[in-house]
Each structure stands twice: as C-alpha cells, then as structure tokens.
Protein backbone atom coordinates (compact mmCIF):
# COMPACT_ATOMS: atom_id res chain seq x y z
CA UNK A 1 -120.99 35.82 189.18
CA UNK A 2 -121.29 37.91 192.43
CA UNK A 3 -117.98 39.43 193.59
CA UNK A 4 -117.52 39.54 197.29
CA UNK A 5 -115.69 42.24 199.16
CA UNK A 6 -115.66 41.23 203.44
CA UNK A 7 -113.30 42.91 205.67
CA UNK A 8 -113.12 41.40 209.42
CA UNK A 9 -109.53 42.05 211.80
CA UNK A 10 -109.44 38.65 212.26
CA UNK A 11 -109.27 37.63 208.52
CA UNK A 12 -108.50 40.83 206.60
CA UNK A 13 -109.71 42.12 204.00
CA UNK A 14 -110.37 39.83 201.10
CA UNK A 15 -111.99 39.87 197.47
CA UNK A 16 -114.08 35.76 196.47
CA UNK A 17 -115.53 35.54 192.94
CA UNK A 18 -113.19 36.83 190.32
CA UNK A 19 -111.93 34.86 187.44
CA UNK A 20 -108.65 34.21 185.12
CA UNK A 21 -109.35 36.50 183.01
CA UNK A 22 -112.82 38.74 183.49
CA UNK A 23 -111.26 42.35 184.00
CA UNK A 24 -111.19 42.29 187.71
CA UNK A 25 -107.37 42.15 188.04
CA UNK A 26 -106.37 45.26 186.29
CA UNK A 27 -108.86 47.01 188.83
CA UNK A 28 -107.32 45.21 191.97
CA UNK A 29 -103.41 45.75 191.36
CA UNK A 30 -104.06 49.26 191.30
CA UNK A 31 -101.95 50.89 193.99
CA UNK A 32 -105.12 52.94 195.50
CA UNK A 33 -105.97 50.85 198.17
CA UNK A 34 -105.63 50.07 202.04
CA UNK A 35 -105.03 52.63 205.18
CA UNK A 36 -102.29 54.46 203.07
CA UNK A 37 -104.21 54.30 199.73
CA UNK A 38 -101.18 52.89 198.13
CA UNK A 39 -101.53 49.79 198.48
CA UNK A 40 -102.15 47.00 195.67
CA UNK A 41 -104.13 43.41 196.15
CA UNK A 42 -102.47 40.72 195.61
CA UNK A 43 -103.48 36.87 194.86
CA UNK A 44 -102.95 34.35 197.31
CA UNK A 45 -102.73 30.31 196.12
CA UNK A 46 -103.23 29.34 199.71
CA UNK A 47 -106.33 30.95 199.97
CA UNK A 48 -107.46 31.14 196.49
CA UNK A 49 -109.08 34.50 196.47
CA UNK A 50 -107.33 38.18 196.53
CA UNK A 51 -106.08 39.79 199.64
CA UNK A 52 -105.27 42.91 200.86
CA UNK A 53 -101.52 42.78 203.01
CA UNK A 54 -101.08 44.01 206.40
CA UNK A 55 -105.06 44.29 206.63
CA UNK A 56 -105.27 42.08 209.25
CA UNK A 57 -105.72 42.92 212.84
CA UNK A 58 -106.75 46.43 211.59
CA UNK A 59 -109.92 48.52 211.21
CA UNK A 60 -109.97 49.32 207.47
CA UNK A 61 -110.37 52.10 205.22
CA UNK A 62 -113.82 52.34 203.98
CA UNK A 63 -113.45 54.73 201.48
CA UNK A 64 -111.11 52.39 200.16
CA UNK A 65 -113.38 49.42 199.57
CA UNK A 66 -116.01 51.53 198.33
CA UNK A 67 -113.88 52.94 195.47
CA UNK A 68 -112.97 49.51 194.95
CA UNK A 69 -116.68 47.85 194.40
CA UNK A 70 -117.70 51.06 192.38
CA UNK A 71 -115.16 50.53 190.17
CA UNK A 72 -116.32 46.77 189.95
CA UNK A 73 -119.55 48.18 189.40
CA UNK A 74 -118.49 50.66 186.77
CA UNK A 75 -116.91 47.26 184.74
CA UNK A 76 -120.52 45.66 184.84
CA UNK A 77 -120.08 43.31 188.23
CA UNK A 78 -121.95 42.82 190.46
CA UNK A 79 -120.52 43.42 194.31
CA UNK A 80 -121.24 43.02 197.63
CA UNK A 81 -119.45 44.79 200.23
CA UNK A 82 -119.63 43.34 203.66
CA UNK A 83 -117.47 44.83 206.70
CA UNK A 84 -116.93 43.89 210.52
CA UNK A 85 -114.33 45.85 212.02
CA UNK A 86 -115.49 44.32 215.56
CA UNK A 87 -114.40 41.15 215.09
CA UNK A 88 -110.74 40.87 216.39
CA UNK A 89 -108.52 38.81 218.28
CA UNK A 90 -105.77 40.72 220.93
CA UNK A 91 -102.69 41.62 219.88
CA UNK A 92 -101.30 39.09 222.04
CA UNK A 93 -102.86 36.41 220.08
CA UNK A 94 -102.01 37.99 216.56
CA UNK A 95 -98.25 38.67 217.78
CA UNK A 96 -98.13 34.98 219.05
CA UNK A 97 -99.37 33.56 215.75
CA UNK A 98 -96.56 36.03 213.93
CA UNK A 99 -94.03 34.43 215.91
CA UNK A 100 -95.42 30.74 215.25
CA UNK A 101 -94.92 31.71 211.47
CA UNK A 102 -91.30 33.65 211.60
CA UNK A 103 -90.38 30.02 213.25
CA UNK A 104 -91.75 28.27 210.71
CA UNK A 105 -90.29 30.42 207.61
CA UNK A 106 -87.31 30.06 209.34
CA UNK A 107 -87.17 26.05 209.10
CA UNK A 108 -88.41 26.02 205.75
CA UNK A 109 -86.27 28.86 204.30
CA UNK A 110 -83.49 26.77 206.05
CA UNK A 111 -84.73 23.90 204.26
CA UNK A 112 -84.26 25.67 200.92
CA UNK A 113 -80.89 27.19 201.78
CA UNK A 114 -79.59 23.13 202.44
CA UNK A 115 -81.18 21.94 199.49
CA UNK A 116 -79.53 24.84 196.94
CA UNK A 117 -76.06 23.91 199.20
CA UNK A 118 -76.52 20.45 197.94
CA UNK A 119 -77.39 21.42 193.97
CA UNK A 120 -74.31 24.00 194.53
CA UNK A 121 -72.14 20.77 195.59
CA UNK A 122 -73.07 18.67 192.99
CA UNK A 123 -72.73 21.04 190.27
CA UNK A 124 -69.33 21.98 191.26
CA UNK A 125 -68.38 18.01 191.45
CA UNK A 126 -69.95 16.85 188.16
CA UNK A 127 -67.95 19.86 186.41
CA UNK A 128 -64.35 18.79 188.40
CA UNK A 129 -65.27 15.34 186.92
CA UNK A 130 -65.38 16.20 183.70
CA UNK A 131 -62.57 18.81 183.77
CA UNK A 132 -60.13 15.92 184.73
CA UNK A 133 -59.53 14.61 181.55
CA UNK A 134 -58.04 18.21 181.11
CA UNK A 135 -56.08 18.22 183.90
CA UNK A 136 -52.87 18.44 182.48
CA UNK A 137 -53.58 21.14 180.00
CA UNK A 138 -54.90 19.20 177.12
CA UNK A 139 -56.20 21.40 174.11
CA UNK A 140 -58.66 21.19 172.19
CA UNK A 141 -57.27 19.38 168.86
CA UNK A 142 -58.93 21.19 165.97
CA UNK A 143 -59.82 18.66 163.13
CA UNK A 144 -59.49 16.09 165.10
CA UNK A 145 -62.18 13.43 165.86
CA UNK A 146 -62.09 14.22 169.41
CA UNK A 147 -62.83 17.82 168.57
CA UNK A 148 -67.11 17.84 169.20
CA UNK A 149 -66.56 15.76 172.27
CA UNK A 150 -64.19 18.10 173.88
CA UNK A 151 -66.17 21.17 172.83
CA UNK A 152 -69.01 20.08 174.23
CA UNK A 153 -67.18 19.15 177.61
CA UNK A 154 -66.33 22.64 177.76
CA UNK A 155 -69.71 23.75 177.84
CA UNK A 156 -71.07 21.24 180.29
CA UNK A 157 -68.21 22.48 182.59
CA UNK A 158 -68.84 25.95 181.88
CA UNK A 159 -72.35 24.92 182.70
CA UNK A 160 -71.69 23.15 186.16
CA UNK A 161 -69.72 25.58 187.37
CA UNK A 162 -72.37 28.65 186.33
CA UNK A 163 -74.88 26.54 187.74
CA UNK A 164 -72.99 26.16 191.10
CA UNK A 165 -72.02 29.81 191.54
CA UNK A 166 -76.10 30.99 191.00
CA UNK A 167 -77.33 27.55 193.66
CA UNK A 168 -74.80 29.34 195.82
CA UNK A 169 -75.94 32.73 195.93
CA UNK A 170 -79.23 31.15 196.07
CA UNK A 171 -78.52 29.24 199.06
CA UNK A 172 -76.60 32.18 200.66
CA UNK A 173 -80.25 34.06 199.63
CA UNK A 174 -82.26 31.63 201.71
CA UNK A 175 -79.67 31.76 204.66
CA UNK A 176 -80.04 35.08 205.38
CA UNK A 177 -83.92 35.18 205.18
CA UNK A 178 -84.03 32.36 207.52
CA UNK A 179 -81.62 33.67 210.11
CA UNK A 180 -83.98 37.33 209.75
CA UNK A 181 -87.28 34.77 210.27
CA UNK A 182 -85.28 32.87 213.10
CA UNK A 183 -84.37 36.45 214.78
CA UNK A 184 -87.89 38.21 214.63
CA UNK A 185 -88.41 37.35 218.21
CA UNK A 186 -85.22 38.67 219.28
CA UNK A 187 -85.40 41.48 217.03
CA UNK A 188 -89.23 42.63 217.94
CA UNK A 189 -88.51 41.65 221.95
CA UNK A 190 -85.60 43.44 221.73
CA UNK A 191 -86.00 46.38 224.91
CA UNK A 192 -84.24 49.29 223.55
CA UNK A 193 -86.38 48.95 220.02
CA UNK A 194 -89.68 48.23 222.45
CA UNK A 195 -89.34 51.45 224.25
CA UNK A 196 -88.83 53.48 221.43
CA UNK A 197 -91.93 51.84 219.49
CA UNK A 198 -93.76 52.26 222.89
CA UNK A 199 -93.52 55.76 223.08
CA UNK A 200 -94.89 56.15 218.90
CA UNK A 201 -97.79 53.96 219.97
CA UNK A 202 -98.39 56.59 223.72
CA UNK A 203 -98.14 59.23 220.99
CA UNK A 204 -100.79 57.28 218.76
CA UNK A 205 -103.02 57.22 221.40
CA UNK A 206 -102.77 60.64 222.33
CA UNK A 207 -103.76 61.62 219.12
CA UNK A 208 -106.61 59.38 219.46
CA UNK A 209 -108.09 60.61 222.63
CA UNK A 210 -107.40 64.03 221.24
CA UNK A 211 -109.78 63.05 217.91
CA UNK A 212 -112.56 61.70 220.16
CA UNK A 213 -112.57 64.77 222.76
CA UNK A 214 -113.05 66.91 219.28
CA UNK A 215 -109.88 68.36 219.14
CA UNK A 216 -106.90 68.50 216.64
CA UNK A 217 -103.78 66.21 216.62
CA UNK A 218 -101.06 65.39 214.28
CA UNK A 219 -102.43 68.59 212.16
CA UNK A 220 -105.70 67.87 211.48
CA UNK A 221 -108.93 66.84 213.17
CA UNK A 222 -111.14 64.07 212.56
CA UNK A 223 -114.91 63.29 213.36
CA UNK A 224 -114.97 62.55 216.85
CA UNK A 225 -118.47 60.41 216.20
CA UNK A 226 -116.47 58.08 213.86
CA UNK A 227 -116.32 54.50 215.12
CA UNK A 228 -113.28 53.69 214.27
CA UNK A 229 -111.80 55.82 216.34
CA UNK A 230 -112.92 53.68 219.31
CA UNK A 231 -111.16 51.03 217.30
CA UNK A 232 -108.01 52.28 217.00
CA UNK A 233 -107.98 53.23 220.82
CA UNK A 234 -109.03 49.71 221.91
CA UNK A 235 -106.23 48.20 219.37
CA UNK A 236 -103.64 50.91 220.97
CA UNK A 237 -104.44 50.00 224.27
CA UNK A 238 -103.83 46.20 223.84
CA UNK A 239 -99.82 46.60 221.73
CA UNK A 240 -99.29 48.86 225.06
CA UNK A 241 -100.25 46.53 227.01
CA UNK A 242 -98.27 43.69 225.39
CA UNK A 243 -95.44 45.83 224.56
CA UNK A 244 -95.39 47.19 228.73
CA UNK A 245 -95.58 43.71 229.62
CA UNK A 246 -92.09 43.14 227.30
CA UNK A 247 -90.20 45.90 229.48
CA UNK A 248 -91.26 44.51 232.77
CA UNK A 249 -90.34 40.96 232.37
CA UNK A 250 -86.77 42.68 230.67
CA UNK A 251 -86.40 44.30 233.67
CA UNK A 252 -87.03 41.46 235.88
CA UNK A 253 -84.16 39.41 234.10
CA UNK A 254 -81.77 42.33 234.53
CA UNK A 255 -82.32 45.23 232.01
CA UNK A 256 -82.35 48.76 233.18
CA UNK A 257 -85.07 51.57 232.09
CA UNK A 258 -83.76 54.62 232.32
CA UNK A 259 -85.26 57.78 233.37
CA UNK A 260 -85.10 61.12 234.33
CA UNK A 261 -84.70 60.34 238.07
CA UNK A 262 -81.71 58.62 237.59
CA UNK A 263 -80.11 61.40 236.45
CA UNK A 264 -78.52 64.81 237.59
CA UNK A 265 -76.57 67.14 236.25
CA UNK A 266 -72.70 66.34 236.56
CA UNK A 267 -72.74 62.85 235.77
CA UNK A 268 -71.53 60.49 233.53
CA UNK A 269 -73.55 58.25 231.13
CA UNK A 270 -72.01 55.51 229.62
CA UNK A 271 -73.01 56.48 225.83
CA UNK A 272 -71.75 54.67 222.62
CA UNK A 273 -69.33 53.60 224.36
CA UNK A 274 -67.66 56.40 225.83
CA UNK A 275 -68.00 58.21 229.32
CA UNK A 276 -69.64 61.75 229.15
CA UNK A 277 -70.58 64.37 231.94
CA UNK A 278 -74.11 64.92 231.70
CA UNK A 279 -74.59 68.69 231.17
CA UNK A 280 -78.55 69.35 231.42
CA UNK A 281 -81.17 66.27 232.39
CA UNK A 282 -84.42 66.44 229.87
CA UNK A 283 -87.40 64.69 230.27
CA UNK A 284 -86.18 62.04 227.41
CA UNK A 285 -82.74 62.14 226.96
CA UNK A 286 -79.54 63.76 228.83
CA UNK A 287 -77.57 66.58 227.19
CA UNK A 288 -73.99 65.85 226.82
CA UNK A 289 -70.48 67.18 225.32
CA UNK A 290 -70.78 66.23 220.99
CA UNK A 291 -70.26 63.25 220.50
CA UNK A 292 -67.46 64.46 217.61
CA UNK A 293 -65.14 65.35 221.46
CA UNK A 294 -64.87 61.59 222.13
CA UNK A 295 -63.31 60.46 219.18
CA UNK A 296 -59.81 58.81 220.66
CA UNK A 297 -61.69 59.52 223.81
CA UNK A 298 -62.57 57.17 226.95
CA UNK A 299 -64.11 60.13 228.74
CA UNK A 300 -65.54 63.23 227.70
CA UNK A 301 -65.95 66.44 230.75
CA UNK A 302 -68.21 69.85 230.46
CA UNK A 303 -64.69 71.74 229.52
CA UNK A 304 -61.39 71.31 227.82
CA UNK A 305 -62.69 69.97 224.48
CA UNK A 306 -61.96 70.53 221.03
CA UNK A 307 -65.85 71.55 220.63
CA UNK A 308 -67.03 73.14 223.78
CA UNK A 309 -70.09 74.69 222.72
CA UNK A 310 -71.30 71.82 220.68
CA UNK A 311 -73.97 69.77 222.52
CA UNK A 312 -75.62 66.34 221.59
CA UNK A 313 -78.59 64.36 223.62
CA UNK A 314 -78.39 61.36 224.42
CA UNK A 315 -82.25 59.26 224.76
CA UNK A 316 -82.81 57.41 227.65
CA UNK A 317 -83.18 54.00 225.84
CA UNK A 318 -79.39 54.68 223.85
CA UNK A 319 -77.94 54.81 227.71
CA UNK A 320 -75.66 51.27 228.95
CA UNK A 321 -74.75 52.78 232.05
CA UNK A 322 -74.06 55.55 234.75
CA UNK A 323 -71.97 56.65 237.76
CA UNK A 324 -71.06 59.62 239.42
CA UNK A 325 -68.45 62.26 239.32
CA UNK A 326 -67.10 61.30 242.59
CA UNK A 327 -66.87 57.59 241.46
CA UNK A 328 -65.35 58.89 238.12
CA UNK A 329 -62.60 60.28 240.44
CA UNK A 330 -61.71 57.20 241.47
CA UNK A 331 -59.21 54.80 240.71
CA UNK A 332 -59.54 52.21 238.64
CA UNK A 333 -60.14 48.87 239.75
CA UNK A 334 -58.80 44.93 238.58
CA UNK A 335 -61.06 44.36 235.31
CA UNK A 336 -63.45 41.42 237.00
CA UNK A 337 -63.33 37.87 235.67
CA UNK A 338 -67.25 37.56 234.88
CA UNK A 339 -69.45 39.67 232.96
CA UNK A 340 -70.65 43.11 234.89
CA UNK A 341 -74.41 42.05 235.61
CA UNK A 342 -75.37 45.48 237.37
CA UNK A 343 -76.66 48.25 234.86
CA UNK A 344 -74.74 51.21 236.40
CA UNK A 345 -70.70 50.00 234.76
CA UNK A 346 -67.44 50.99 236.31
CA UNK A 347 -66.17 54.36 235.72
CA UNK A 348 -63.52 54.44 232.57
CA UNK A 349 -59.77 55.22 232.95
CA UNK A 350 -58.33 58.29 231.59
CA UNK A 351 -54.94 58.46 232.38
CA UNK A 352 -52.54 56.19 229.92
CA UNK A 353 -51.52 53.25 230.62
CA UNK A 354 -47.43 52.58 229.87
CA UNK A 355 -46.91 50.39 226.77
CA UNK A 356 -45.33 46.98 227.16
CA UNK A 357 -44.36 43.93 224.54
CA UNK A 358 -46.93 42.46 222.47
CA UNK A 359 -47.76 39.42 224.33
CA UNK A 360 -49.68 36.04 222.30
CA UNK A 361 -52.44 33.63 223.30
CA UNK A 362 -51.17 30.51 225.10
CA UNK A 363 -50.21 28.09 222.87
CA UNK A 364 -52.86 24.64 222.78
CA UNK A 365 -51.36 21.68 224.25
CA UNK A 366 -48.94 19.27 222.36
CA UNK A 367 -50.78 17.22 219.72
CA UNK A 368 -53.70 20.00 220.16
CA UNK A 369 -55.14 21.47 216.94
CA UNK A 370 -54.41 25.10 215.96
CA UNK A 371 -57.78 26.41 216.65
CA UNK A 372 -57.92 25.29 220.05
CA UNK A 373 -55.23 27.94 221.11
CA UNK A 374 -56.93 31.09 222.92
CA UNK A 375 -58.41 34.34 220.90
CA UNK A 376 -59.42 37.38 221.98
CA UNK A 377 -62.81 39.09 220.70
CA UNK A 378 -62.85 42.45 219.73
CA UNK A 379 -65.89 45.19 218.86
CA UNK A 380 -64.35 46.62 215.70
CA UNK A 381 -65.84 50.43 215.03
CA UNK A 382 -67.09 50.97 211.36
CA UNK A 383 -66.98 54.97 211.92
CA UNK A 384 -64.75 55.78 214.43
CA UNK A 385 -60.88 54.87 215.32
CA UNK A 386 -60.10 54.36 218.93
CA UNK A 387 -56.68 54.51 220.67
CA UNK A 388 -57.24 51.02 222.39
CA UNK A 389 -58.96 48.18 221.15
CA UNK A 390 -62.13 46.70 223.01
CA UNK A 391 -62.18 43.45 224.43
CA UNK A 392 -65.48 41.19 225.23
CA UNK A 393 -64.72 38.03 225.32
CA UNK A 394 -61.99 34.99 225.16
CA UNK A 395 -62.37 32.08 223.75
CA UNK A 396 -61.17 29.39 221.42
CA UNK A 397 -60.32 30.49 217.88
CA UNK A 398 -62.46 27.77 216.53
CA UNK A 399 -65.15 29.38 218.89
CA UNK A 400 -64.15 32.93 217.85
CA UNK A 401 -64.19 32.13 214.06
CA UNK A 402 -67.58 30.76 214.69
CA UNK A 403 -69.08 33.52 216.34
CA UNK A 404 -67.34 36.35 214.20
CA UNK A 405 -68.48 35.14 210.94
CA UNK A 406 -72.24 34.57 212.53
CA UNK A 407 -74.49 37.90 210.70
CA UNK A 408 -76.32 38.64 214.25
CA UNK A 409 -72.52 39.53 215.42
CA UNK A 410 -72.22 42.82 213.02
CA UNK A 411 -74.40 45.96 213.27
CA UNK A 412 -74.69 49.30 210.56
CA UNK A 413 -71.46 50.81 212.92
CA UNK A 414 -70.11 47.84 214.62
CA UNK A 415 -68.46 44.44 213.78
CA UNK A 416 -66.98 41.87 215.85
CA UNK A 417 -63.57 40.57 215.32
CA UNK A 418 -60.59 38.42 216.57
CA UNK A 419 -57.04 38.14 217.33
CA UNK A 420 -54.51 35.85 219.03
CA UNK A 421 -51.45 38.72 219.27
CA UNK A 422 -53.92 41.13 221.17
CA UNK A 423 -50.68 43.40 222.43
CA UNK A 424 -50.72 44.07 226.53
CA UNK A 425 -54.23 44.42 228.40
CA UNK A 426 -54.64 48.12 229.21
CA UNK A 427 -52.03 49.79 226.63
CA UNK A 428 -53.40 47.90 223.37
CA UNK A 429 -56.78 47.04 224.20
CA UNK A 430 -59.04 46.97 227.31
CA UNK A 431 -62.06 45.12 228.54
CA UNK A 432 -65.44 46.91 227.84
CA UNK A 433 -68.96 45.45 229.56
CA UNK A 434 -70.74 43.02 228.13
CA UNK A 435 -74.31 44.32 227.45
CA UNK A 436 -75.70 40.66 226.69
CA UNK A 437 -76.61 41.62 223.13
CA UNK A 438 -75.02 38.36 221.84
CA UNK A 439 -76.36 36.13 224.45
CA UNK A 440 -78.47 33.93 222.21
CA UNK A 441 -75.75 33.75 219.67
CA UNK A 442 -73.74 32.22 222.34
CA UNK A 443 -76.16 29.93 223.71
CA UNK A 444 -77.12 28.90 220.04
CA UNK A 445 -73.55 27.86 219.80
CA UNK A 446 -72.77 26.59 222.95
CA UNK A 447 -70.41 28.86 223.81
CA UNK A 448 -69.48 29.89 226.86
CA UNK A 449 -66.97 33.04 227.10
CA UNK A 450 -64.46 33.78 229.73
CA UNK A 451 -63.40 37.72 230.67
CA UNK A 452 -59.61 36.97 231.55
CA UNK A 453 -56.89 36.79 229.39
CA UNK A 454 -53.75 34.30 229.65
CA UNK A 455 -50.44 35.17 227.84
CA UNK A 456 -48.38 32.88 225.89
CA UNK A 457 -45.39 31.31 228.08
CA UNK A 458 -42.33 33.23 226.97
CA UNK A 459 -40.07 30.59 225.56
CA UNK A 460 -36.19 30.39 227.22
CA UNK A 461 -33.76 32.62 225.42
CA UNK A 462 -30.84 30.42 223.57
CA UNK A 463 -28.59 33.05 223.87
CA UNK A 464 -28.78 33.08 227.53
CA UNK A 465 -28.62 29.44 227.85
C-alpha cells in the first residue's frame, strides 16, 4: 500500500496509508520533524490519518518530509511526496476559525467540568448515606455477624469519598481549561501583548527582506532564490496587517499607543503603578529612576533616592499613563466618582495624608442579607508592600466575593482582594485608575462598580445618652 505524504497551508501537513501495525509509527513519532526539527506526528481519530501540529497555515520544511519518505523508503514502502505551499487562506480567516474553536472547547470543556461536578456530588452523597448508620460512632463488632457487612461499608465509603475528591479535581481540571479556551480572544486581542508580538513579527520581516536582498540577518544568510522566502513575507505581511488592524480599532474604543513623541525628558510616566520622572526618552521605552526606589513609594524624582545611579526602562506598551512636572506640582484634586476614561491619569500625591479612625461599610438595610452590605476592592501586590492600600472598585460583598475568587482577576504579581473595614480613604488606602483590564469579567457578571465610598453610620454613644 502506497503511503502518502501532502503538505498544503490550508490543510497541513499530513501522512494517508499507514496501518496498525506495519512499522510506520516508530518512524513518525520520531521527534525530527517540522520547522524546528523537533517535532513528532501524531494520530488524529477525527481525521484518521497522521498529522503534523502547528503545520497549518505555514510553508513547511522540506528537508523535513524528505527525511521522512526516505526513511519510509529505507523500511520497504512505497511513498509519494506531494507539496503546495501556495495554497493558503489569510490569516484573518485562519485566526477567525481559531477563535470559532477556543469557543467551542470552551462549551464543551465546560460541559465536562459540570458533568465531573455532578459524579463529584453523587459520590460524596452515596458515601454520607452509607456512613449514617455510623453516625454515632458505632464500631466495627469483631466476630460478630454484622462484621463483613460493616467492613465492606467501610470500603464503599472510603470508595465514594476517593472517588469524589479525584471527579473534583477533575472538574476543577476542566474549569480552568475552559475559562483559558473562553479567554483566548481576550488574551490574543489583548493591546499591550499585540504590540509587543507586532514588533517580533516587523523584526521577522526585516529579516526576510534582508534574506531576499542577499544579505545576512538573525546571524546567518539564506538563499535569496528560495521560494519560500516569498512565503514567509506574504504570510508576515497579512498577521501585520490583522494584528495593525487590532491596535487601531483599540485605539478607537479608548486605548492609548504610546510613543516617543509623547514623551520628554522631565516627566512622569505612570509605571507599575507608581509615578516616575522620566530621565532620558529612547526610541522604545523611557529611562527612569529603578524601579527598587519606589518601593513604599507613590512617586519617584531624578534625585533624593536610596539608588540614584540605578536606572531601569520602561517600554512604551508597559506605560498606563503620563503628565507633566508642572501638573505633578499641583495639588491634588477630589478622587472622581466614575472611572478616569482619558489615558494621561492624574498626577499622584506625595505628601501624607493625617490618619483618622477606621471607618466600616454601611451596614445593608434591616431584614437585608449580610452580603448585600458594601465592600471595597483592593489590587493586592504579590512582590511588593505598599504604605496604602489600592482601591478600584465598590461593590456588594456578594459581588466582590464573586469577582475576587473569578481566575481572570489574579495575575503572576497581582491579586485582587476585598474588605468591608477599609480604614479612612487617603491614610489607609487610596483610589488608583481603572485601566479596564477586568471589563469583561464585569460584564460577564453583571456587575456594575461604583468609585465612591460610603462609611458606616456611627452608632449613638450610650454613655453620652
């Protein structure tokens, strides 16, 4: 039986005519193959033939494939090799179809998540229903006739409840994967990780145009005759293009791409957080102060810190805001009641603020439940203390337990908490902007924040009465 090796961008590359059993699997999961040359073939059900991953929407390796039908040669096959790297689809259309499938992974992971949740359940229950004729402590009577029964009660428990505890972790397995699938819009959309990939991709292309003009890139030259060069530039070209078309409608709903023109030396960037006079302006990023002077820190000026001569550059795409050393001079202003919708913030305060009595979150209405009283959320640091906490939003504690335990809500150096005993606004904690990062965790939840904070009603002292 022929074996048949075809390669197309729009299908991949894929192996037809192998059998359970005939020698030709040892030869594919070797890890020789694909652009890297480490890459394996795998089976597919769906498709019933062997695949190579991530070959679609690609030119391939050819030296690849031909080591791979030589060495079905070698085995006494016989091969055919067939390869189109011109027919493709746009990226547009392959990143639309990617999307259609992270949608639907995410409703069938979800699917499998629910179902495990319900196993989990009813493994739990059917072990409490047996453990209740134990439930006031009854031992197991050795020699007696009820002896195998309760043994073997005992086990089914033990069982259940092993059985629960792994449908559990199975369901909290298929949670997760579903919320990534349900987020790879977000996540790939997102503008500061599209800038960054578009300037690898400008880079890619460089090297490219470099290759084809017969010159070296990326230490080492290539054949500037080879087609698949003008592959590879056509393929760049179109993620640009899709990727440029990202920023632009980002920036018509709002979001600010910064560059060097908005900068000059002797301002302050709004950086991780903290305020920092701007030092040098580079064609990528801004030199600032280290970032080790704003620990404890709201803002951080060109002298008078603990590491003067230590610098640190901040990119373009890691900047949330700017103003300018005049402004910075200013006093501050009444923290506003909606969320700051301009990119350049409102200059930080310095100076402390006097300390005052805790205060609490007005208390719900009579007959109310608990969790309808007021909470304040917080952006809890993983790596760095501050002197005030950091306020985004208020809200419900049923809404703020809700959207604190959501995964989208915590990052590798941030986390979002609650309280309802804050302490007083500008001594304990302070509002910060809201960037809009948790927007669709909001919307997904129906929740709609508010930016002022209400203290609890101070009740009469008895004493005085």
């Amino acid at each position: 039986m022929t074996i048949e090796i075809t390669h197309t961008r729009r299908e991949g590359t894929l192996v037809d005519g192998t059998s359970r059993g005939d020698g030709s699997a040892e030869i594919l999961r070797l890890r020789e193959y694909g652009r890297t040359r480490r890459q394996p073939f795998r089976w597919s059900r769906n498709l019933d033939c062997w695949y190579l991953p991530h070959s679609r929407d690609h030119a391939t390796y050819t030296p690849s494939l031909e080591l791979l039908a030589q060495r079905l040669r070698d085995k006494g096959f016989e091969v055919t090799l067939t390869i189109d790297n011109g027919d493709g689809r746009s990226f547009s259309e392959a990143e639309e179809e990617r999307e259609e499938k992270a949608e639907g992974r995410a409703d069938r992971f979800g699917e499998y998540a629910a179902s495990a949740a319900r196993s989990s359940e009813a493994a739990w229950k059917r072990g409490h229903d047996i453990s209740e004729r134990f439930a006031f402590g009854q031992p197991i009577l050795v020699g007696h006739h009820s002896e195998g029964r309760a043994r073997r009660d005992h086990a089914r428990m033990d069982d259940a409840m092993r059985k629960s505890i792994g449908e559990s972790d199975r369901a909290a397995h298929w949670t997760s994967r579903a919320q990534a699938a349900a987020n790879y819009q977000q996540f790939k959309k997102d503008p500061g990780r599209t800038l960054r990939r578009l300037d690898k991709l400008r880079a890619d292309l460089r090297a490219v145009e470099k290759w084809q003009r017969g010159e070296s890139a990326k230490g080492f030259s290539r054949n500037p005759a080879d087609p698949e060069l003008a592959i590879e530039r056509q393929e760049l070209t179109e993620e640009i293009a899709h990727w440029e078309k990202v920023i632009e409608d980002a920036e018509a709903e709002g979001f600010k791409v910064w560059s060097r023109a908005d900068f000059k030396r002797g301002d302050f960037v709004l950086y991780r957080g903290t305020w920092y006079e701007v030092l040098r302006v580079n064609p990528k990023s801004v030199t600032i102060p280290h970032i080790h002077n704003g620990t404890g820190k709201r803002i951080v000026r060109a002298t008078g810190n603990q590491h003067d001569d230590w610098t640190w550059t901040a990119p373009y795409d890691g900047i949330s805001g700017r103003t300018s050393a005049d402004e910075m001079q200013q006093p501050p202003q009444a923290p506003a009641t909606e969320p700051q919708e301009s990119a350049e913030q409102s200059p930080a305060v310095e100076e402390p603020v006097p300390v005052g009595e805790p205060t609490a979150a007005a208390a719900p209405a009579a007959g109310a439940s608990w969790l309808d009283g007021m909470a304040l959320v917080l952006i809890a640091s993983k790596n760095t203390p501050r002197r005030r906490k950091r306020a985004l939003w208020a809200m419900t504690r049923r809404e703020a337990q809700a959207v604190c335990s959501d995964p989208r809500t915590s990052g590798r150096s941030y986390m979002l908490t609650w309280t309802d005993r804050p302490g007083t606004e500008g001594a304990a904690w302070e509002w910060v902007p809201d960037n809009g990062r948790h927007a669709p965790v909001l919307n997904e939840l129906g929740i709609t924040p508010r930016r002022e904070w209400t203290a609890a009603p101070q009740a009469p002292d008895a004493e005085a009465a």
